[in-house]
Protein backbone atom coordinates (compact mmCIF):
# COMPACT_ATOMS: atom_id res chain seq x y z
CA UNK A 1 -1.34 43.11 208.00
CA UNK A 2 -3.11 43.01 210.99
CA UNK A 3 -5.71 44.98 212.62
CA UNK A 4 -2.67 47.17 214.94
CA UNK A 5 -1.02 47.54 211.58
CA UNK A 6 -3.55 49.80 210.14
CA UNK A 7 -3.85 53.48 210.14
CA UNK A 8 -7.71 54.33 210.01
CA UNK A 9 -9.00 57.32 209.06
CA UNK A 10 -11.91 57.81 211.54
CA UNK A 11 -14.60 60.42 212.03
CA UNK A 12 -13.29 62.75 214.74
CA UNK A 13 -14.04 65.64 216.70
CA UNK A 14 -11.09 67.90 219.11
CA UNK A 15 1.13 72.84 228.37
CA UNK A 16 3.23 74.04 229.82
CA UNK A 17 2.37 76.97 232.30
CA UNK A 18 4.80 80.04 231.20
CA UNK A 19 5.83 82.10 234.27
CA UNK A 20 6.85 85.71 233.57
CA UNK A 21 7.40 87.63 230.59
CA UNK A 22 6.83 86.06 226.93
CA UNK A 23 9.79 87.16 225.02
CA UNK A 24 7.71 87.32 221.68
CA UNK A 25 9.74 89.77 218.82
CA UNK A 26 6.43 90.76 216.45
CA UNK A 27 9.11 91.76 213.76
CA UNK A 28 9.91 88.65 213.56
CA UNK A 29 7.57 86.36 214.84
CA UNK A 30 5.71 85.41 210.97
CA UNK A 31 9.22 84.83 209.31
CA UNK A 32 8.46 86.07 206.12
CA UNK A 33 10.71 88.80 205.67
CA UNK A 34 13.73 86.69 205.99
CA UNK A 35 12.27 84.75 203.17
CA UNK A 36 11.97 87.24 200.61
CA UNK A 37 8.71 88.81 199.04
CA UNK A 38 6.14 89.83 201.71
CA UNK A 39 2.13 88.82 201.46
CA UNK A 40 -0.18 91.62 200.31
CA UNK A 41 -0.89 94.16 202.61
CA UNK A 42 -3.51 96.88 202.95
CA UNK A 43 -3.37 99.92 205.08
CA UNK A 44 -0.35 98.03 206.82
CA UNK A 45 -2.64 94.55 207.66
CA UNK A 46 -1.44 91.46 205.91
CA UNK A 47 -4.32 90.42 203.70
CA UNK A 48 -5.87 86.74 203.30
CA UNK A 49 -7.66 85.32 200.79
CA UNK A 50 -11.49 85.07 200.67
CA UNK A 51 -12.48 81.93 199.05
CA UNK A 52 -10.96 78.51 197.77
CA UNK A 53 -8.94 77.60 195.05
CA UNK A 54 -12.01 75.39 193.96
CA UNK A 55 -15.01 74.79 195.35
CA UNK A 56 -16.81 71.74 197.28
CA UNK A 57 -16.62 68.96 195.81
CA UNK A 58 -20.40 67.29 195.52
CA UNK A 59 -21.19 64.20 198.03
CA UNK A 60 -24.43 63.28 195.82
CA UNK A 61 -22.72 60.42 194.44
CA UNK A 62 -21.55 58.60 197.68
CA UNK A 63 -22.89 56.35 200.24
CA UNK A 64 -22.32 56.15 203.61
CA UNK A 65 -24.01 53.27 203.95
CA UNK A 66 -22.34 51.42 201.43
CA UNK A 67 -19.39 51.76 203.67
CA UNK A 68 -21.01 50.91 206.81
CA UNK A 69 -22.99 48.20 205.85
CA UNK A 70 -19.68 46.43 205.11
CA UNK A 71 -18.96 47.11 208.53
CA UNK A 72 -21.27 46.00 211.11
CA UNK A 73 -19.78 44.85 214.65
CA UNK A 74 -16.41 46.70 213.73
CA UNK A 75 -15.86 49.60 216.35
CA UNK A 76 -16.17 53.56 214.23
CA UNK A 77 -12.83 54.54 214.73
CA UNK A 78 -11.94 51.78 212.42
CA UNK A 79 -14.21 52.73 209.38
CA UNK A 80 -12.35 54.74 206.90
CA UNK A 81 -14.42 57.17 205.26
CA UNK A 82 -14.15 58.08 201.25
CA UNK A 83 -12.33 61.12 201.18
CA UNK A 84 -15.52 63.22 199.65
CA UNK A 85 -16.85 63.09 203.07
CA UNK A 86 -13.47 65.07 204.04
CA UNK A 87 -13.08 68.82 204.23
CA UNK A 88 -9.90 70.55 203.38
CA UNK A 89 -8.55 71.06 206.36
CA UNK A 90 -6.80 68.83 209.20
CA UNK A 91 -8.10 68.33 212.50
CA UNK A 92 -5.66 70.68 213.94
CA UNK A 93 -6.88 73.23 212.09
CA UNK A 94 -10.07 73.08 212.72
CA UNK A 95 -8.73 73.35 216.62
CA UNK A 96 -7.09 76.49 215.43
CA UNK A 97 -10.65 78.00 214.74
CA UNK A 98 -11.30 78.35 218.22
CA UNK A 99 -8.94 81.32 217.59
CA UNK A 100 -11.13 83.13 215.39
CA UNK A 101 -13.01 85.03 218.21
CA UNK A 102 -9.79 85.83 220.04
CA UNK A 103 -10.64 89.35 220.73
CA UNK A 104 -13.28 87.97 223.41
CA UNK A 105 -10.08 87.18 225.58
CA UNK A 106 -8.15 90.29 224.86
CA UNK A 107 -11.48 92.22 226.32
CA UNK A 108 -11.20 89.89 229.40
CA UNK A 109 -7.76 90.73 230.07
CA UNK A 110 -8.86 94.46 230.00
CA UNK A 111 -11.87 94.38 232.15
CA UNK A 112 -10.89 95.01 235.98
CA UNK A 113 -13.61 93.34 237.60
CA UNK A 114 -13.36 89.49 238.04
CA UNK A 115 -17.23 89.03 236.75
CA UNK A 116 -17.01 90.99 233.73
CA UNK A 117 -13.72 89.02 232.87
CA UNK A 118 -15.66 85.69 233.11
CA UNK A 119 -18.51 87.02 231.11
CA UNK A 120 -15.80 87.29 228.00
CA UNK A 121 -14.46 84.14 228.88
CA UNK A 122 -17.46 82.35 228.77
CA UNK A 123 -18.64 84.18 225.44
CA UNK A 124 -15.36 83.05 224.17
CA UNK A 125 -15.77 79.22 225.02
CA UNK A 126 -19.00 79.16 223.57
CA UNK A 127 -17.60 81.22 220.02
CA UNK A 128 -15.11 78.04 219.58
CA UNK A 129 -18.22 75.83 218.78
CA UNK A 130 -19.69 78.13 216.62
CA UNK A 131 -18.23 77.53 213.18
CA UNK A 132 -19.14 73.71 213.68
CA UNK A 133 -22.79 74.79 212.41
CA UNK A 134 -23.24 73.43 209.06
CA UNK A 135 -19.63 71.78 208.92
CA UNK A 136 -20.83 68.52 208.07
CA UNK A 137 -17.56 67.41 206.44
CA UNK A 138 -14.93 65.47 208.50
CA UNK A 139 -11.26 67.08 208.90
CA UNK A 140 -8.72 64.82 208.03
CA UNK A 141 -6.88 62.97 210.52
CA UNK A 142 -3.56 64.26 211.42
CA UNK A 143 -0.65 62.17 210.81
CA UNK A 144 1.35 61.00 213.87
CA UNK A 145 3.95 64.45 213.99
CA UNK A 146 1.77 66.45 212.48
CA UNK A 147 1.72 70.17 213.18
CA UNK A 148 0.20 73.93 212.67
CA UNK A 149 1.07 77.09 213.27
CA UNK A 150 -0.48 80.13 212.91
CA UNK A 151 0.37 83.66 213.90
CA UNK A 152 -1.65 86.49 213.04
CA UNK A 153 -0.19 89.89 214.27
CA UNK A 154 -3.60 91.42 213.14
CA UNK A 155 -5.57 89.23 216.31
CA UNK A 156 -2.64 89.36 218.07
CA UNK A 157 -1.68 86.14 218.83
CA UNK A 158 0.12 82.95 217.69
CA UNK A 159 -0.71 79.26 218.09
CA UNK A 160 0.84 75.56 217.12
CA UNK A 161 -0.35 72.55 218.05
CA UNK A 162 1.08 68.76 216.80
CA UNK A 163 -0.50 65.87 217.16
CA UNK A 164 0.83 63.82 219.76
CA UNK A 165 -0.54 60.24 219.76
CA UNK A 166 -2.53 58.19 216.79
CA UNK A 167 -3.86 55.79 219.07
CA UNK A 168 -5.99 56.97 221.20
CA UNK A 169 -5.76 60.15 218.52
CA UNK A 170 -4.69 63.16 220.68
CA UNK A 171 -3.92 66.94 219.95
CA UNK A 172 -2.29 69.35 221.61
CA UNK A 173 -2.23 72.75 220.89
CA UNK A 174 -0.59 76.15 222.67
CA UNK A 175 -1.64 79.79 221.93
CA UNK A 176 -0.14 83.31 223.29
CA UNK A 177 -0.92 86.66 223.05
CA UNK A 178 1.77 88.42 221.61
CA UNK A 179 0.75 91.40 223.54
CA UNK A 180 1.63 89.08 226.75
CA UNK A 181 -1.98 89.33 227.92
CA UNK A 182 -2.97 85.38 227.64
CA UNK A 183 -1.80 81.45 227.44
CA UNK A 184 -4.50 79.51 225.79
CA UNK A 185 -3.38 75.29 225.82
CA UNK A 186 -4.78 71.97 226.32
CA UNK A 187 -5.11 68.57 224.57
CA UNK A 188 -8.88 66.78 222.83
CA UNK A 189 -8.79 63.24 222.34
CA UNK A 190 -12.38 62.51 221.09
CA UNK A 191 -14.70 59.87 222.05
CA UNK A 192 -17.19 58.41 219.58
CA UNK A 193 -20.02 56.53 219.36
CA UNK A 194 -22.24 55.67 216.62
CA UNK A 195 -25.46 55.12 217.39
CA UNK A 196 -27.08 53.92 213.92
CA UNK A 197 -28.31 57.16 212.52
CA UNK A 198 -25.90 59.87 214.28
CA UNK A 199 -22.43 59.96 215.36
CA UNK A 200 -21.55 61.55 218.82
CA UNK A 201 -18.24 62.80 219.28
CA UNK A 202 -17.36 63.73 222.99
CA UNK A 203 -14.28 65.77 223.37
CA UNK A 204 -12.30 64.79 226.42
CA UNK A 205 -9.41 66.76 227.41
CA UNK A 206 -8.97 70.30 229.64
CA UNK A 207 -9.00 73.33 227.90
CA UNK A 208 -7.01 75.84 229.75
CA UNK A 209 -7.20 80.22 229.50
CA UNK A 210 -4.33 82.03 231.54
CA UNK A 211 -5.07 85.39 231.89
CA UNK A 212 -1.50 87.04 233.11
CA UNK A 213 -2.09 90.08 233.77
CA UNK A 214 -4.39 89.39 236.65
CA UNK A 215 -2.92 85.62 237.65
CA UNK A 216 -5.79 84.31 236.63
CA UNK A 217 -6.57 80.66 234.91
CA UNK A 218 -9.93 79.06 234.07
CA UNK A 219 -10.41 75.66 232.66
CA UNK A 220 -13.33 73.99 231.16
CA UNK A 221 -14.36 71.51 228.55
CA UNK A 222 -16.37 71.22 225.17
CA UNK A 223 -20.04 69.95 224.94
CA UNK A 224 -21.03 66.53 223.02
CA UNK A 225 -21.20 67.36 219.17
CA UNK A 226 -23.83 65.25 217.10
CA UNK A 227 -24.10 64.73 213.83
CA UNK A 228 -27.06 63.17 212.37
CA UNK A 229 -28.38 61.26 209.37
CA UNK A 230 -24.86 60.29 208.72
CA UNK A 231 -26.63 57.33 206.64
CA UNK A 232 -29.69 58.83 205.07
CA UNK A 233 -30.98 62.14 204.82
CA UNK A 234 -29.99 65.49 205.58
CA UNK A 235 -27.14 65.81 207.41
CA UNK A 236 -27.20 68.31 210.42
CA UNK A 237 -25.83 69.26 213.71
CA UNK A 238 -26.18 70.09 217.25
CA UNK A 239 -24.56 70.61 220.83
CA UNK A 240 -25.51 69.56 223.51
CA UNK A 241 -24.11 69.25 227.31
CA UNK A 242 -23.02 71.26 230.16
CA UNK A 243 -20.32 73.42 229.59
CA UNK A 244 -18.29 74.27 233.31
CA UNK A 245 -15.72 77.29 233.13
CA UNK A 246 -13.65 77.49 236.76
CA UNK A 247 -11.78 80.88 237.76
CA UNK A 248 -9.20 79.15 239.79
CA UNK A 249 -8.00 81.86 241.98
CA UNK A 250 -11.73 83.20 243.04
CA UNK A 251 -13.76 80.14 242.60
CA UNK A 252 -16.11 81.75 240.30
CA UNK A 253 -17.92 79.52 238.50
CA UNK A 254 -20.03 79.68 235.04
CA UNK A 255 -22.84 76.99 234.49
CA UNK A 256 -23.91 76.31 230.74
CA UNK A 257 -26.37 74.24 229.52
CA UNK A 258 -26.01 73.62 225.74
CA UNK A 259 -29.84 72.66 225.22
CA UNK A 260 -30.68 69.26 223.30
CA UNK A 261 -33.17 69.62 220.27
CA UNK A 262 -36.10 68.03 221.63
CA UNK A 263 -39.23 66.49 220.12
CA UNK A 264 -40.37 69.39 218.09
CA UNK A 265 -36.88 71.19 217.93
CA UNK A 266 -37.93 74.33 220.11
CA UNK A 267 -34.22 74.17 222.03
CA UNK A 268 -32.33 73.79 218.94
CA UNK A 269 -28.51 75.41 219.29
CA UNK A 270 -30.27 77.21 222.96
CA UNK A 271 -27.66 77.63 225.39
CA UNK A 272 -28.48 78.82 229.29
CA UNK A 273 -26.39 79.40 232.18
CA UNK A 274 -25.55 81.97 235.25
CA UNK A 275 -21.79 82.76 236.82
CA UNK A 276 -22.18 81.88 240.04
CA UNK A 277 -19.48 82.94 243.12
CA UNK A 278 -17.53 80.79 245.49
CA UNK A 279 -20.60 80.28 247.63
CA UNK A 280 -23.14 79.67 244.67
CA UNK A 281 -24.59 82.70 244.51
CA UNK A 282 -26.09 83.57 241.01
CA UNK A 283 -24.25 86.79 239.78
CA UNK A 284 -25.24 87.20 236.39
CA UNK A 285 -27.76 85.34 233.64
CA UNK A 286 -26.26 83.96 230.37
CA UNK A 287 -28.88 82.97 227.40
CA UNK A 288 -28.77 82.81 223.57
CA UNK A 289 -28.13 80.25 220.94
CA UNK A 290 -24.46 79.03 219.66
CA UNK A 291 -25.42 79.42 216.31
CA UNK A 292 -26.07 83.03 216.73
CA UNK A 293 -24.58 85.02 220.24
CA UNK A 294 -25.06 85.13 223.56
CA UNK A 295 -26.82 87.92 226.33
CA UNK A 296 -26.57 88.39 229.73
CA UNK A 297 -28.28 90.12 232.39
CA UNK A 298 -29.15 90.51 236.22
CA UNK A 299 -30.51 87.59 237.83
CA UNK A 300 -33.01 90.01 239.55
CA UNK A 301 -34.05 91.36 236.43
CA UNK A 302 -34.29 88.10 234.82
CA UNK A 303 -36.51 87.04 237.17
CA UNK A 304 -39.10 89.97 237.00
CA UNK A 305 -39.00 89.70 233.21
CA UNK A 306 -39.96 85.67 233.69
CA UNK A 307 -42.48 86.72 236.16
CA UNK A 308 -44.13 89.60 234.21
CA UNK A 309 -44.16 86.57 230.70
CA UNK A 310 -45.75 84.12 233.12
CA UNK A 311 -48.38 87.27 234.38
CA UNK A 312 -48.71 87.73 230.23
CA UNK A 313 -49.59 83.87 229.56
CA UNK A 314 -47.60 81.43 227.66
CA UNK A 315 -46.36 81.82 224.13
CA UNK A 316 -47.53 79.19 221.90
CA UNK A 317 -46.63 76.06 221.73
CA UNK A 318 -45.33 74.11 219.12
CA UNK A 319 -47.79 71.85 217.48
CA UNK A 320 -46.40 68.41 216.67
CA UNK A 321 -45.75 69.60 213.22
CA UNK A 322 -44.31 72.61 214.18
CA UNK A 323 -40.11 72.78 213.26
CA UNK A 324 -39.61 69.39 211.82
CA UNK A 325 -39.76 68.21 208.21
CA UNK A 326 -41.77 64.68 207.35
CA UNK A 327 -39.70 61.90 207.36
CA UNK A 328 -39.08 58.39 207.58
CA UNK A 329 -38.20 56.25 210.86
CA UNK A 330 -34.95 56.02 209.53
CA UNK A 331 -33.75 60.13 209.36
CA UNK A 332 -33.67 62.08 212.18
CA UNK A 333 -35.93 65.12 210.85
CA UNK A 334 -33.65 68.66 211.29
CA UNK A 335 -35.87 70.70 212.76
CA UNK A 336 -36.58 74.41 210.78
CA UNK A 337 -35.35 77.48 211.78
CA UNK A 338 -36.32 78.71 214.78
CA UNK A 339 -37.16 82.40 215.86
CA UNK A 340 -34.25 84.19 216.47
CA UNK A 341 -32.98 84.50 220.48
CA UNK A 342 -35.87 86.71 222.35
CA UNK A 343 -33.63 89.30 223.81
CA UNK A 344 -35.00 90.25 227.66
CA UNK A 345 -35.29 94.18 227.82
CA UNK A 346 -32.39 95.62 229.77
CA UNK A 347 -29.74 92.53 228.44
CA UNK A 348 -26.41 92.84 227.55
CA UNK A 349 -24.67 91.72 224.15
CA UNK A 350 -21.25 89.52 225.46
CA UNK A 351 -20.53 88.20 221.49
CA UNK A 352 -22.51 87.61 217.82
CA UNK A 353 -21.31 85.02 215.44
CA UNK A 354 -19.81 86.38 212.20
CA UNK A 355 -21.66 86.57 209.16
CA UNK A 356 -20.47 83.82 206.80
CA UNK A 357 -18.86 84.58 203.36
CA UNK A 358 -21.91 84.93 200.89
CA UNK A 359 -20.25 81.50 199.31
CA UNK A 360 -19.60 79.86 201.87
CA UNK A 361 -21.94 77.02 200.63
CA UNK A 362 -19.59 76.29 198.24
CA UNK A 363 -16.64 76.10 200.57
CA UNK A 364 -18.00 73.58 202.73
CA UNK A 365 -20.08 76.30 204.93
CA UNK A 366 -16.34 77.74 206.46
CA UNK A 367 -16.45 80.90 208.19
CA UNK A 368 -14.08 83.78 206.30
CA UNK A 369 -11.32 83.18 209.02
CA UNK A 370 -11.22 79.14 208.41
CA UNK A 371 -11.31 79.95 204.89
CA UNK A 372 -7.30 81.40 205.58
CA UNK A 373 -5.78 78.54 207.75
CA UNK A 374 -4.80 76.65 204.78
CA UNK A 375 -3.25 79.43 202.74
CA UNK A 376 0.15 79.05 201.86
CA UNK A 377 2.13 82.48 201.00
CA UNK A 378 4.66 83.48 199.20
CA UNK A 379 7.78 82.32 201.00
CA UNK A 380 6.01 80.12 203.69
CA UNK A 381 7.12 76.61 202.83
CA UNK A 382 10.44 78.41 203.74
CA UNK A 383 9.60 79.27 207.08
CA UNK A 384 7.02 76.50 207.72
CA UNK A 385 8.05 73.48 209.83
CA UNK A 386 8.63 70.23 207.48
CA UNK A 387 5.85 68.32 209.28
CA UNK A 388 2.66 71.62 208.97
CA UNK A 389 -0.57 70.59 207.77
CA UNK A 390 -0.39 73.45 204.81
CA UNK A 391 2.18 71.32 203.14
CA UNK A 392 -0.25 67.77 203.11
CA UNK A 393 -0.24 67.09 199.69
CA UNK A 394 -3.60 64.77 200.19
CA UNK A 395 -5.67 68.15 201.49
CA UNK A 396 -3.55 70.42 199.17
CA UNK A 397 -4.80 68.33 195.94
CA UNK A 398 -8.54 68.29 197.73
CA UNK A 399 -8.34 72.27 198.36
CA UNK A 400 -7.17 72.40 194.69
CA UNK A 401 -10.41 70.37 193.23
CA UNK A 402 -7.88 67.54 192.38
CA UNK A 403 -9.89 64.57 194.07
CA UNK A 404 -8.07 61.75 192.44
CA UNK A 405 -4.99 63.15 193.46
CA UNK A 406 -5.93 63.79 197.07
CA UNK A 407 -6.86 60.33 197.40
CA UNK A 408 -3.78 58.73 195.95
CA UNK A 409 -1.90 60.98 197.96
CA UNK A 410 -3.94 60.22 201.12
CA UNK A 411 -3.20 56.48 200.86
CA UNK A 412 0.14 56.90 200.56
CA UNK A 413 0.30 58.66 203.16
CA UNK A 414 -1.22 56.34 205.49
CA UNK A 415 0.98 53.32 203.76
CA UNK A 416 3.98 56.09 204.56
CA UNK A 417 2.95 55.97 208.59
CA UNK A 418 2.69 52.49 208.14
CA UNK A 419 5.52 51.61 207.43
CA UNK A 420 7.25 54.21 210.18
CA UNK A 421 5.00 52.14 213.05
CA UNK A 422 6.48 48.86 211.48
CA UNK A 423 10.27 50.02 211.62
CA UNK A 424 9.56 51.50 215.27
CA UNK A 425 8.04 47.77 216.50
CA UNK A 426 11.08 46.43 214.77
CA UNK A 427 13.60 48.41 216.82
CA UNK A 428 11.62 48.38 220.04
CA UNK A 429 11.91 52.56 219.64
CA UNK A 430 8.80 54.56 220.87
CA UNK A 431 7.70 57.87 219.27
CA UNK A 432 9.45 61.07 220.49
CA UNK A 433 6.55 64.07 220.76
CA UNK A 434 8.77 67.18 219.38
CA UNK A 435 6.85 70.25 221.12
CA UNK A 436 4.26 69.16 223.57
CA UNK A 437 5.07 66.78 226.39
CA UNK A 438 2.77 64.43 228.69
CA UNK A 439 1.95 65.99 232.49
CA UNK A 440 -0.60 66.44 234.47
CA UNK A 441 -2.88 70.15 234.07
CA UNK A 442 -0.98 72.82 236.42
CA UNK A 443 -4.53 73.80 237.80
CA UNK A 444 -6.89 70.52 237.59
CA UNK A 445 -3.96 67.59 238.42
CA UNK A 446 -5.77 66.06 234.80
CA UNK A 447 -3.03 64.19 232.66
CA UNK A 448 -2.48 66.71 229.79
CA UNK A 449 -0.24 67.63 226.89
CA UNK A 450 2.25 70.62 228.15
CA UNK A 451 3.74 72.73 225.57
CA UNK A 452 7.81 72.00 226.01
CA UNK A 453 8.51 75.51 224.28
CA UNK A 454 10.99 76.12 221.13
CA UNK A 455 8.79 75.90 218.30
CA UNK A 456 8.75 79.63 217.10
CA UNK A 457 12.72 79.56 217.48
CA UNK A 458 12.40 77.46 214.05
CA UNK A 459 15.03 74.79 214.70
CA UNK A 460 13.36 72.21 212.56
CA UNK A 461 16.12 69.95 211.87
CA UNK A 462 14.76 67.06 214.03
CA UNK A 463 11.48 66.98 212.73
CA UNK A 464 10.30 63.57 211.31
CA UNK A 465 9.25 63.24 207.67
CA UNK A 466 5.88 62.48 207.41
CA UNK A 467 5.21 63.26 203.93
């Protein structure tokens, strides 16, 4: 077997436009019904489940560097990681968790001014990075084919993606309001780099918000994600970059800088920014911390606060030893908790993180939403497309606390794709996406993965079998 033969199962991080009306029937939309038994409901809400079948499995026992070491000069994406370093979940799932602060864009839609709709919009970019804090786990891979769906009538929206390509990996996903008030699509195809005691994961692709009732679209990508002491020592993580979110039709723009740590860890999770109009004009201050929620206020205002703290004298400054633990030249020290954001007098609350399950430690830190996205209910498998990640037996037997299972499963599964690439080469056939097609972004020109439509009419029967 050579090195294009192999399916590696790498650390990684992750449309069509619709014109007029979504035809989306509610009644119907989950499929359950025509299945048989419903899911439990309360007060008419469909109720999800609040914690694991099992919990985290420990990592104590494992090595990273007695993987890498046997590695040196290969390139990351061809390392394949013990599955204890795994969380339960697929990549496209965790894409899917961008979701969980959806109501941010059903606000937007609602708001009749153009700068209070970008001040959701930009809370709601930022809220997708927010339940990477603490996930120090890797998502598996998705198989070539591989899809999720997930509709919840309680957010009020819907949402599938598939992964499109293994090599480069790509993922496309598609979300819609199903109270017509939104698209939501793009494609992330990660690029990593390992720099010895961190891994950097930078996640190219457009990310794409339609907001229909007022014709508007806004585009904008992820900041770099870093994960450090991947070797030795804690693990822990941060963001950092400049996040740019375009209105397309008035040329407002919103600026965020996703602060690095620095030496003594005083920007840790700090993000900073201003909407700005066509002609660059600051219209509104944006501050806070990703890890917590974000403010905004006047930019005149802002500046008389700054003015009257410089009048007051500085705060103090961090000593050397100030928000870092001792360690060794070989661990990147994870700075302690800093104060919590100082919120300027007069500043306005655009979004706060949810509080996290009280055992979520033992559920590999997931947020009470992620902890749902691989719950399979009564009647689903029914209803579920062949190739969804729910039905992976590899996580399934991981969510279940079955780890010798999950890893059988998980190499045959790989051995399984395998194979299909080797049959392919053989007949000189090349892989047929199902749902998503390749084009170019209908607002940026960018190549990009455009949802071909269909899925939620359930017409499965050409779907590959990948498990």
């Amino acid at each position: 077997m050579n090195g294009e033969e192999e399916f590696f199962d790498a650390v990684t991080e992750a449309s069509q436009r619709v014109t007029g009306v979504i035809h989306v029937d509610s009644s119907q939309s989950n499929g359950i019904a025509k299945a048989g038994e419903r899911p439990p409901q309360e007060n008419g809400i469909q109720k999800h489940r609040t914690r694991l079948p099992a919990p985290m499995f420990t990592r104590s026992d494992f090595s990273v560097w007695s993987i890498l070491k046997r590695c040196i000069g290969l390139e990351l994406s061809k390392i394949t990681m013990p599955i204890a370093f795994n969380e339960p979940l697929s990549f496209l799932q965790r894409i899917t968790e961008y979701m969980e602060h959806v109501y941010l864009i059903h606000r937007a839609s609602r708001q009749p001014q153009p700068l209070d709709r970008m001040q959701c919009v930009a809370a709601f970019a930022v809220s997708a990075v927010a339940s990477q804090w603490e996930r120090t786990g890797k998502p598996f891979n998705p198989l070539l084919g591989e899809t999720y769906e997930l509709i919840r009538e309680d957010l009020g929206f819907r949402f599938i993606s598939e992964q499109v390509s293994h090599h480069p990996p790509i993922s496309a996903f598609y979300s819609e309001g199903l109270h017509h008030d939104f698209l939501f699509h793009g494609s992330i195809y990660p690029k990593l780099k390992f720099w010895g005691k961190s891994v950097e994961a930078e996640p190219r692709g457009t990310i794409t918000l339609e907001l229909l009732r007022h014709s508007e679209a806004y585009t904008w990508t992820n900041p770099i994600c870093c994960v450090h002491n991947v070797i030795i020592g804690k693990l822990w993580i941060e963001q950092y970059g400049t996040m740019e979110i375009l209105n397309h039709r008035t040329g407002d723009k919103c600026v965020l800088h996703f602060k690095p740590c620095g030496l003594f860890g005083k920007e840790l999770h700090k993000v900073e920014g201003h909407i700005q109009d066509k002609n660059k004009r600051k219209l509104f201050i944006i501050y806070g911390k990703w890890t917590e929620g974000l403010w905004g206020i006047d930019p005149v205002a802002y500046e008389s606060f700054r003015k009257q703290e410089r009048r007051d004298g500085p705060l103090r400054k961090a000593k050397p030893d100030d928000g870092a633990e001792k360690a060794d030249g070989n661990v990147d020290a994870m700075p302690e908790a800093q104060e919590t954001v100082q919120v300027i007098p007069g500043s306005k609350l655009l979004w706060r993180v949810n509080t996290r399950p009280p055992n979520s430690a033992q559920m590999y830190n997931f947020t009470s939403f992620t902890v749902s996205l691989n719950e399979l209910q009564t009647g689903m498998e029914k209803i579920l497309a062949p190739t969804d990640c729910r039905l992976r037996p590899d996580i399934r037997g991981m969510e279940n606390g079955n780890m010798d299972l999950a890893s059988q499963e998980k190499e045959r599964l790989e051995e399984k794709q395998r194979e299909a690439r080797r049959a392919r080469a053989k007949e000189a056939a090349e892989w047929q996406t199902r749902w998503f097609r390749q084009g170019s972004n209908p607002y940026t020109g960018t190549p990009d993965w455009l949802y071909a439509g269909g899925y939620f009419e359930r017409d499965f029967s050409g779907c590959p079998d990948i498990y």
